[in-house]
Protein backbone atom coordinates (compact mmCIF):
# COMPACT_ATOMS: atom_id res chain seq x y z
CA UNK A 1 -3.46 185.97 -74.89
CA UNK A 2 -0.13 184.23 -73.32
CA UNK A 3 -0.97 186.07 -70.26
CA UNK A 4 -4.62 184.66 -70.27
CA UNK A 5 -3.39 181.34 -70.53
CA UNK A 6 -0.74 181.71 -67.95
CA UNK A 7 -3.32 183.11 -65.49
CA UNK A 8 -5.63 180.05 -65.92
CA UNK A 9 -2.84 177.35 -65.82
CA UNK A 10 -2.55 179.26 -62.57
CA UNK A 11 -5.43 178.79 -61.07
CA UNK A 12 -6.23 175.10 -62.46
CA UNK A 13 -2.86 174.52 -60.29
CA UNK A 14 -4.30 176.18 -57.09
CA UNK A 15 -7.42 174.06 -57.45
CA UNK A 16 -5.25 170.90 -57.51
CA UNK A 17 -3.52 171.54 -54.81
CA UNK A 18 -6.62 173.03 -52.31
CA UNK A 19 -8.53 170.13 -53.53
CA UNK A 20 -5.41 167.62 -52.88
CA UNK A 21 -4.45 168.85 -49.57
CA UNK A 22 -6.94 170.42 -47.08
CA UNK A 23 -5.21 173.31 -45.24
CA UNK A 24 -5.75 173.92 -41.20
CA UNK A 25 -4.35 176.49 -39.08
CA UNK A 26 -4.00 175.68 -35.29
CA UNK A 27 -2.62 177.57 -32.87
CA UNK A 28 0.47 176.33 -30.85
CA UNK A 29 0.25 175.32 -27.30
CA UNK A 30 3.48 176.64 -26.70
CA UNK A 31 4.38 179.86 -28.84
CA UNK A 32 0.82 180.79 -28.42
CA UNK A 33 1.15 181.67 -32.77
CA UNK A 34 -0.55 180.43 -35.28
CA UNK A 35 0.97 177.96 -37.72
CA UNK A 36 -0.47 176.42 -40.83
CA UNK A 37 -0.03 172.78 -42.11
CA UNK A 38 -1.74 170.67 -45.04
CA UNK A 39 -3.45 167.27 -44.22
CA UNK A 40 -1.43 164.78 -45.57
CA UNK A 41 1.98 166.65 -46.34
CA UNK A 42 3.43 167.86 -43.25
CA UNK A 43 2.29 165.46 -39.80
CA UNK A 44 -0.78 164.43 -41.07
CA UNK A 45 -3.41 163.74 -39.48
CA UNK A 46 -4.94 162.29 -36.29
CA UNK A 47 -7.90 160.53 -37.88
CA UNK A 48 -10.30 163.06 -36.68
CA UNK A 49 -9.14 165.32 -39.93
CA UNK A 50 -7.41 167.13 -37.22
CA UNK A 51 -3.93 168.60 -38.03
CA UNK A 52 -0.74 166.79 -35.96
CA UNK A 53 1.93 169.97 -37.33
CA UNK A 54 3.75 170.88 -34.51
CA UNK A 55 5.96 173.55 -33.43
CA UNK A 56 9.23 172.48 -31.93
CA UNK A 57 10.67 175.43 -29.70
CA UNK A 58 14.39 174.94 -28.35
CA UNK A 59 14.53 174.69 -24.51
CA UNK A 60 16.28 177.20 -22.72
CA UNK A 61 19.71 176.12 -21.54
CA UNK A 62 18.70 175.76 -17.86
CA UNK A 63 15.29 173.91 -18.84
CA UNK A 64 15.40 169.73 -18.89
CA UNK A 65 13.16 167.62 -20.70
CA UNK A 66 11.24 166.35 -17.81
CA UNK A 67 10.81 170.21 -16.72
CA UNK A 68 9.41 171.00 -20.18
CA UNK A 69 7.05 168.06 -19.64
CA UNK A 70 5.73 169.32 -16.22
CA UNK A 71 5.27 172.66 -17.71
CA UNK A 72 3.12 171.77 -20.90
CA UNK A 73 1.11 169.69 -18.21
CA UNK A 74 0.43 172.97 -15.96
CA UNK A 75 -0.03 174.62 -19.64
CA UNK A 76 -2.53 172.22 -20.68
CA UNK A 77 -4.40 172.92 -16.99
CA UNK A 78 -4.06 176.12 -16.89
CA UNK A 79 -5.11 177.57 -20.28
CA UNK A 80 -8.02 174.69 -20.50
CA UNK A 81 -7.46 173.50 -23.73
CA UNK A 82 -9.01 170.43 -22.65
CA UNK A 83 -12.31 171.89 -21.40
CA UNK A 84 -12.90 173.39 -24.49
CA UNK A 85 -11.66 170.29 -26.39
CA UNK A 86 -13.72 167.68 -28.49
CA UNK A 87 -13.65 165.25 -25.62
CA UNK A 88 -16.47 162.80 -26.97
CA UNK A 89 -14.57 159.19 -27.47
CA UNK A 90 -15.95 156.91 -30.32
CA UNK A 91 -18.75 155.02 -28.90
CA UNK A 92 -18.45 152.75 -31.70
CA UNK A 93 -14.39 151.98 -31.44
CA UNK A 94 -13.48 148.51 -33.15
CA UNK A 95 -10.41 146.46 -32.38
CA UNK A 96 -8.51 146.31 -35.28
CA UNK A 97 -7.63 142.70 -35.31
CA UNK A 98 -10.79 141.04 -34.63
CA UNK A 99 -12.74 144.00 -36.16
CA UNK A 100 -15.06 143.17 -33.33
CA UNK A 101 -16.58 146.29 -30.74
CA UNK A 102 -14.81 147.43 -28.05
CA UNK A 103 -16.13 147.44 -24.74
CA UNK A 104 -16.83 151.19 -23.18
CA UNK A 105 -14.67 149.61 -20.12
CA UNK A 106 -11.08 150.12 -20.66
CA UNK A 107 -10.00 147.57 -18.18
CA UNK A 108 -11.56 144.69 -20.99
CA UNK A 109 -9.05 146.08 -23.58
CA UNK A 110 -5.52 147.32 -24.00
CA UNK A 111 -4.89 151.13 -25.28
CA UNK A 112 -2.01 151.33 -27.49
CA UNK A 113 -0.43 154.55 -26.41
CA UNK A 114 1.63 155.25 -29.52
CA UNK A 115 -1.05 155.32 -32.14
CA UNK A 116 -4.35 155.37 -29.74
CA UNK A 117 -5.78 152.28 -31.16
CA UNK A 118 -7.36 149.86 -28.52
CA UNK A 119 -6.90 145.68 -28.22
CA UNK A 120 -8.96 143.02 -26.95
CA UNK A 121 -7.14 141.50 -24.14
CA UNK A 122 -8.13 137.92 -26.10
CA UNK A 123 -6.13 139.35 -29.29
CA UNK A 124 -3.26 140.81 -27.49
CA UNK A 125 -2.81 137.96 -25.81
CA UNK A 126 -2.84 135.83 -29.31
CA UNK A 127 -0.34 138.10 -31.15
CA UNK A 128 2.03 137.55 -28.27
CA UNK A 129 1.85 133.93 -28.19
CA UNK A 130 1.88 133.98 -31.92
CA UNK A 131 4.82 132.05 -33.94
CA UNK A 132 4.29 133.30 -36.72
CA UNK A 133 5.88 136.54 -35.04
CA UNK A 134 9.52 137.86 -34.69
CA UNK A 135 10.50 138.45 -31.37
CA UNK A 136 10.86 142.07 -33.01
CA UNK A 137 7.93 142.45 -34.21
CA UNK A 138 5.78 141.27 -30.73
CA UNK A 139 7.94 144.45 -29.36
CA UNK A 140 6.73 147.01 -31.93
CA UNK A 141 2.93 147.59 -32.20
CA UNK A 142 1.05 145.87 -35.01
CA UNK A 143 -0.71 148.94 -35.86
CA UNK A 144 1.85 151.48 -36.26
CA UNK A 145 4.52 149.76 -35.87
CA UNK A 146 6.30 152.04 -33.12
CA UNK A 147 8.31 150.12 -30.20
CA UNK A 148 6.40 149.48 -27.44
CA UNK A 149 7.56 151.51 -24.23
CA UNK A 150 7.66 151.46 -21.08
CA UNK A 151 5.54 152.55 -18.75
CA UNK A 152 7.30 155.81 -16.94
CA UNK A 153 9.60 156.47 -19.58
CA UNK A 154 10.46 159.14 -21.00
CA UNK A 155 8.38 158.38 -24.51
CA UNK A 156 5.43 156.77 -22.54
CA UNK A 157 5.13 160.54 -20.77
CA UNK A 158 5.68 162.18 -24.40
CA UNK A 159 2.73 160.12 -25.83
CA UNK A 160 0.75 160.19 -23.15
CA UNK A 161 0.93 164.41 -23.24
CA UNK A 162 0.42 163.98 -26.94
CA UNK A 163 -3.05 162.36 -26.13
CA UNK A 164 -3.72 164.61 -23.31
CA UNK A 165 -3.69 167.39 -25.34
CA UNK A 166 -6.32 166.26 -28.03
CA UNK A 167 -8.85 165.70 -25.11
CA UNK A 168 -8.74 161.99 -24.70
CA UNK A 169 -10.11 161.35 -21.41
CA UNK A 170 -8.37 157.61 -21.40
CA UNK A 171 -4.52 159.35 -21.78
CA UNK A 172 -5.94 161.62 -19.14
CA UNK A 173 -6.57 158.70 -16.68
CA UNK A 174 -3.38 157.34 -17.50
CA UNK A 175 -1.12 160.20 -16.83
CA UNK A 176 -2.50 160.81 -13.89
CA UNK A 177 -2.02 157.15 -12.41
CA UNK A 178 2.04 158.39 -13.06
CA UNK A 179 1.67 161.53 -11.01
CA UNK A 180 -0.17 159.38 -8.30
CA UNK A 181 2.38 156.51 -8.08
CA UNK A 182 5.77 158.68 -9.30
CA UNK A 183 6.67 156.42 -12.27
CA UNK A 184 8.10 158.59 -15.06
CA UNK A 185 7.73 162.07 -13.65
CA UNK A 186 7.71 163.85 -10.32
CA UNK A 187 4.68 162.13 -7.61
CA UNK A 188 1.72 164.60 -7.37
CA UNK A 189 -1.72 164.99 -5.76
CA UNK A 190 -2.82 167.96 -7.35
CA UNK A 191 -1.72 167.12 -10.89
CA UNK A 192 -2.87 163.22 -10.26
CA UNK A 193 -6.17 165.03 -8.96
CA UNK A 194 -6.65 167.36 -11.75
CA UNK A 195 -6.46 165.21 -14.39
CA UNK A 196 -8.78 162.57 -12.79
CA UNK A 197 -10.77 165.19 -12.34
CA UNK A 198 -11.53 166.28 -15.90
CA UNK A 199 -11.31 162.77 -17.17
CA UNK A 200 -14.08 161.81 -14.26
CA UNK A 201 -16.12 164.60 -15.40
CA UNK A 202 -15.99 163.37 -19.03
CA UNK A 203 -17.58 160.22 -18.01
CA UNK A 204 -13.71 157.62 -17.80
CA UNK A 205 -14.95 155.40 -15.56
CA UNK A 206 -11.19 154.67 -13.93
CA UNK A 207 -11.16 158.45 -13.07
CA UNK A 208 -14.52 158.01 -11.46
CA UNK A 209 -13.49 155.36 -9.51
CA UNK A 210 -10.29 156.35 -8.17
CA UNK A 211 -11.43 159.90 -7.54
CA UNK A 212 -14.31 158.35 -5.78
CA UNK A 213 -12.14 156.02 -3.81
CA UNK A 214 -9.60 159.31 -2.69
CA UNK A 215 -12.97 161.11 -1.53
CA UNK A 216 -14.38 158.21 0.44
CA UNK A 217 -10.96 157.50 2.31
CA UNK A 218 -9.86 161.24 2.36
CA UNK A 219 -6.54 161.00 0.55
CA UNK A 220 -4.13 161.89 -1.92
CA UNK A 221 -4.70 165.94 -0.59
CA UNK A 222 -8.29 165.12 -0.89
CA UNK A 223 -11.27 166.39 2.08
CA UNK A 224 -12.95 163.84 2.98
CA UNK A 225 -16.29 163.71 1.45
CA UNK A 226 -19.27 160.96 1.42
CA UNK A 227 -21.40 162.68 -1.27
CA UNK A 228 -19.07 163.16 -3.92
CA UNK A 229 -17.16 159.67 -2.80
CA UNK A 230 -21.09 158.09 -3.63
CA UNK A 231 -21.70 160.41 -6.72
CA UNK A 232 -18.41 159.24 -8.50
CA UNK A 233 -18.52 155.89 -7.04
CA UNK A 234 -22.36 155.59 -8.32
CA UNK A 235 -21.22 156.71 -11.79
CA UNK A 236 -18.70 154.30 -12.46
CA UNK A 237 -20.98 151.38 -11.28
CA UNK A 238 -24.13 152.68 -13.57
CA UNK A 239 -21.73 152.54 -16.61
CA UNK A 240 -20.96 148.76 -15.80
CA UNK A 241 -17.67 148.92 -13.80
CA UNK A 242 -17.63 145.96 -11.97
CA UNK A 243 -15.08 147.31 -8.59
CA UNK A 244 -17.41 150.27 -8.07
CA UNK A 245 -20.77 148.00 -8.70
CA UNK A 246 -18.96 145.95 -6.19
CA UNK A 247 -17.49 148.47 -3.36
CA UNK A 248 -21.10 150.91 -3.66
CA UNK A 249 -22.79 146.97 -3.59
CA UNK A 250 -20.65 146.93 0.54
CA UNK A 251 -22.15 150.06 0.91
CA UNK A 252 -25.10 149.17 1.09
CA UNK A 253 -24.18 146.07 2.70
CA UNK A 254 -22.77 147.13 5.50
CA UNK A 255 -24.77 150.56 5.54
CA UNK A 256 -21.81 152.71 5.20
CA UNK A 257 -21.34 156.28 3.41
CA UNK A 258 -24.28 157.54 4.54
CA UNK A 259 -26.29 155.08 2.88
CA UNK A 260 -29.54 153.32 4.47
CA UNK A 261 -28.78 149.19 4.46
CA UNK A 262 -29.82 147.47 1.52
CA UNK A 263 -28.85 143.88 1.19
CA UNK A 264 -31.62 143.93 -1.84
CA UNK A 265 -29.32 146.67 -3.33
CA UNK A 266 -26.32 145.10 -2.27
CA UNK A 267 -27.67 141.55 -3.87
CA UNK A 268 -27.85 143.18 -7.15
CA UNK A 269 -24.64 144.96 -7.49
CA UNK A 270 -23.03 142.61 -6.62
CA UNK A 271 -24.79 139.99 -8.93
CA UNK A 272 -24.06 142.74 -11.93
CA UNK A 273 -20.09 142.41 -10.69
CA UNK A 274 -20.11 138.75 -10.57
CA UNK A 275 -21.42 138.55 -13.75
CA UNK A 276 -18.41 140.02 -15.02
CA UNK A 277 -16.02 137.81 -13.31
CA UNK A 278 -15.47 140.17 -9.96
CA UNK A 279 -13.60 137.87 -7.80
CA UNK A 280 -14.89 139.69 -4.65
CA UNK A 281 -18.33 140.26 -5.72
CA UNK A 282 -18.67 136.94 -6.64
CA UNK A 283 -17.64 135.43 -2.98
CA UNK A 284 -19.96 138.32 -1.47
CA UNK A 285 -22.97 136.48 -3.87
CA UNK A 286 -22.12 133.11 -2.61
CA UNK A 287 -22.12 133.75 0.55
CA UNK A 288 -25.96 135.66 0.24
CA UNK A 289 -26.67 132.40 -1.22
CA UNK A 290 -24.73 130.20 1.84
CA UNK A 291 -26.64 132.15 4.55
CA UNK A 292 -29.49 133.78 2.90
CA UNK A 293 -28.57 136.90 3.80
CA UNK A 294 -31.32 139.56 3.35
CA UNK A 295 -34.16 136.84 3.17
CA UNK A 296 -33.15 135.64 0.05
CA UNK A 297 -33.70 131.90 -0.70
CA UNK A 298 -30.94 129.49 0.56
CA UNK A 299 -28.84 127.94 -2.50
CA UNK A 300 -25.93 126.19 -1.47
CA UNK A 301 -25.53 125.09 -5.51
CA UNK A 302 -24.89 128.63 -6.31
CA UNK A 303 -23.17 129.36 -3.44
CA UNK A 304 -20.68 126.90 -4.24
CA UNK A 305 -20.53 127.92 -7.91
CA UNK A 306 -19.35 131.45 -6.86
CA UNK A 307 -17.26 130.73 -4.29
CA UNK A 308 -15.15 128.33 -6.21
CA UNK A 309 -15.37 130.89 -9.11
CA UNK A 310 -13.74 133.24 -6.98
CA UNK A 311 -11.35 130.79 -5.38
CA UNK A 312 -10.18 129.43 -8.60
CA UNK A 313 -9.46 133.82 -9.11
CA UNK A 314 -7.01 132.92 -6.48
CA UNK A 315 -9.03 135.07 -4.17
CA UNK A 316 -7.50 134.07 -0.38
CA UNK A 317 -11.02 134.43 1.57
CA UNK A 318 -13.19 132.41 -1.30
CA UNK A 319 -10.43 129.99 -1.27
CA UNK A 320 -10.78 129.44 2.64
CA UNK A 321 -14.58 129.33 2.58
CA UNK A 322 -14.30 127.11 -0.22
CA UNK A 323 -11.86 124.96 2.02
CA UNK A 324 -14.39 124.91 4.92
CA UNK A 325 -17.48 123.79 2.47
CA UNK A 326 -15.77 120.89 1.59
CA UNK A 327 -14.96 120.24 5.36
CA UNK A 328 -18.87 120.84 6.04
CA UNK A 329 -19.36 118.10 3.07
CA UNK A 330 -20.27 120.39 0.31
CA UNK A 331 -17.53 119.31 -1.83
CA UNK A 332 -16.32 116.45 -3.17
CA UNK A 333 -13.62 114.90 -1.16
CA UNK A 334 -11.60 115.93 2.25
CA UNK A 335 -8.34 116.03 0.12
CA UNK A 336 -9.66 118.80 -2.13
CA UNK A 337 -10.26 121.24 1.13
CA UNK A 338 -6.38 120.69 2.61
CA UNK A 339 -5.44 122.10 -0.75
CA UNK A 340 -8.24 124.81 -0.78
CA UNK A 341 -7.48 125.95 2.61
CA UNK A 342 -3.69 125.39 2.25
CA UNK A 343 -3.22 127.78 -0.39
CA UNK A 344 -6.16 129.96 1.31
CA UNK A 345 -3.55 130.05 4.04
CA UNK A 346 -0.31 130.83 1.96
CA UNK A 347 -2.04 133.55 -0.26
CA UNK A 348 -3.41 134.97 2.66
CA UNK A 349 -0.20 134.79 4.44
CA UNK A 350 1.88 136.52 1.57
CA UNK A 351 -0.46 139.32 1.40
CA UNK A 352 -0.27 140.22 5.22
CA UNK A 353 3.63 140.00 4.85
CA UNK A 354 3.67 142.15 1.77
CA UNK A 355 1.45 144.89 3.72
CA UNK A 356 3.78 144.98 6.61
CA UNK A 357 6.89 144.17 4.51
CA UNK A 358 8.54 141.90 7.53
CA UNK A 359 9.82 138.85 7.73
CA UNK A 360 7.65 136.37 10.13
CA UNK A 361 9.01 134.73 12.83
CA UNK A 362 8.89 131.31 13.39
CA UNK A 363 7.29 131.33 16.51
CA UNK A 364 4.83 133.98 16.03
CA UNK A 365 1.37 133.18 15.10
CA UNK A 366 0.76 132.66 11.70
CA UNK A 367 -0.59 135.59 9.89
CA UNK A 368 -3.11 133.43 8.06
CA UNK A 369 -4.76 133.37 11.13
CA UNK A 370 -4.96 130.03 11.92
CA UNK A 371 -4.26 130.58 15.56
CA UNK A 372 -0.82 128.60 14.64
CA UNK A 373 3.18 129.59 15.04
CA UNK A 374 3.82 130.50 11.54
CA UNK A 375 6.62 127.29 11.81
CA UNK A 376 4.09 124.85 12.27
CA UNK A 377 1.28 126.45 10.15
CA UNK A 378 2.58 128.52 6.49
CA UNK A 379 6.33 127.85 6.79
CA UNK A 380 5.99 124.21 6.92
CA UNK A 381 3.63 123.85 3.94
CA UNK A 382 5.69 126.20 1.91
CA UNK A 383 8.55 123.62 2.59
């Protein structure tokens, strides 16, 4: 009878503890084993119900950190976990501070790499104006409370693996922006181009884009290819990113790519890009509307609309045209269009000297390209 009793105190304890704690096995990346954990007692859990135990090996002495990092990277590419990952992303992703949607475009809102949660630019930009904030607490992350990090160091790259691994095409995008430019880890093509690549394929519109972009120009260890420059390019634009509505919108313009010319193409990309706030697409509008490009109805109202929208983007050639309309007498007054053109002229002039990285002489012409020695022309406004 005591035995009875013992037995069923028994298994009234295993059913507490099965039904308190919901066991998952998964195996390790590393070790290649199997290992065991309980949701909610050891790691818990990623919010998918998906275990976050993980196995810690030791390195080997003559391993570093940053070696084990590029390893578990070729690991991660080589075994395709990520293929045969759960790589759909919540369609229906809130921000958590204005509980309001998220936009499929990542550029509208900023990912939080510690705990994967995503901000509206608006809201990030509130909490970090906030006063009712510690300068503490506007470092850590309002979510999770980890210290922001970053970008290229050592626990950005950690993180950044950590979402890599659970198929998150977003991390995937990210990462390989570090291998592209070198920040935190060694510069590479193929791992850059490998990640893109599966993130592109799972429908990240950045991957699209910049994979697109190495195809069209041939770079970045990439063969030069017009198709799958236009496939990539297209996909991005069809899922509302305004650069590629914009760039496949000059395609068409100029008839470029392979592409027949289109200006009624052209005129709606780049109407969908404007309406986003594309500084170039908007200035490529205006001026359809200025000249009536493509046989579409003259409107210098909307012309100057979108040109000043783009110039007031501090956008050098919408700030120029915008200069010359009010020369023309489509402004308002003469002494608006000196200051239009005038910082037209400086913006432009910085850029040109940032691309060649040397210092203008005085008596060279300007590289605004106002015909003027840069003394007489840039260098003496900037005084």
């Amino acid at each position: 009878m005591q035995r009875l009793q013992e037995q069923q105190e028994q298994q009234e304890q295993h059913l507490v503890t099965t039904t308190k704690y919901k066991l998952q096995t998964k195996t390790c990346i590393n070790g290649g084993h199997k290992n065991t954990s309980a949701v909610g007692i050891v790691g818990g859990n990623d919010g998918d119900g998906n275990s976050q135990e993980h196995c810690h090996h030791p390195l080997p002495p003559s391993q570093t950190k940053s070696e084990q990092e590029q390893q578990e990277v070729k690991e991660i590419l080589r075994k395709k976990p990520i293929k045969e990952a759960k790589l759909v992303e919540s369609v229906n992703e809130d921000c958590p501070i204005c509980l309001e949607p998220l936009s499929k475009l990542s550029i509208e809102f900023t990912r939080l790499t510690c705990c994967g949660n995503g901000l509206h630019i608006k809201c990030t930009t509130e909490l970090i104006k906030s006063s009712s904030l510690t300068i503490k607490q506007k470092h850590t992350c309002i979510m999770c409370r980890a210290n922001h990090v970053k970008d290229g160091s050592e626990e950005d790259i950690r993180r950044l693996l950590g979402w890599v691994k659970k198929g998150k095409t977003w991390a995937m995008s990210m990462l390989a922006e570090r291998y592209e430019d070198g920040v935190g880890v060694a510069k590479s093509d193929q791992k850059s181009n490998e990640l893109y690549e599966i993130a592109a394929k799972k429908g990240n519109v950045v991957a699209q884009y910049n994979l697109g972009l190495f195809y069209h120009q041939g770079t970045h260890g990439l063969t030069k290819s017009k198709e799958k420059a236009f496939d990539l390019i297209t996909a991005a634009a069809n899922q509302g990113y305004p650069a590629a509505q914009y760039k496949l919108g000059l395609y068409y313009h100029q008839g470029t790519s392979g592409l027949t010319k289109s200006h009624e193409k052209a005129f709606d990309l780049f109407t969908a890009a404007a309406s986003q706030g594309y500084p170039e697409a908007q200035y490529m509008l205006g001026l359809y509307y200025y000249t009536g490009i493509g046989g579409l109805t003259i409107s210098e109202e909307k012309a100057f609309d979108l040109i000043t929208d783009a110039a007031q983007q501090h956008y050098p050639d919408a700030q120029f045209m915008l200069g010359m309309m009010y020369v023309d007498g489509k402004g308002r007054n003469v002494t608006e269009s000196k200051e239009w053109r005038a910082g037209a002229a400086e913006r432009l002039n910085q850029s040109m000297m940032k691309k060649s990285k040397k210092k203008q002489k005085p008596n060279a012409k300007c590289a605004c390209g106002s015909g003027k020695k840069y003394k007489k022309c840039c260098r003496k406004n900037k005084k």
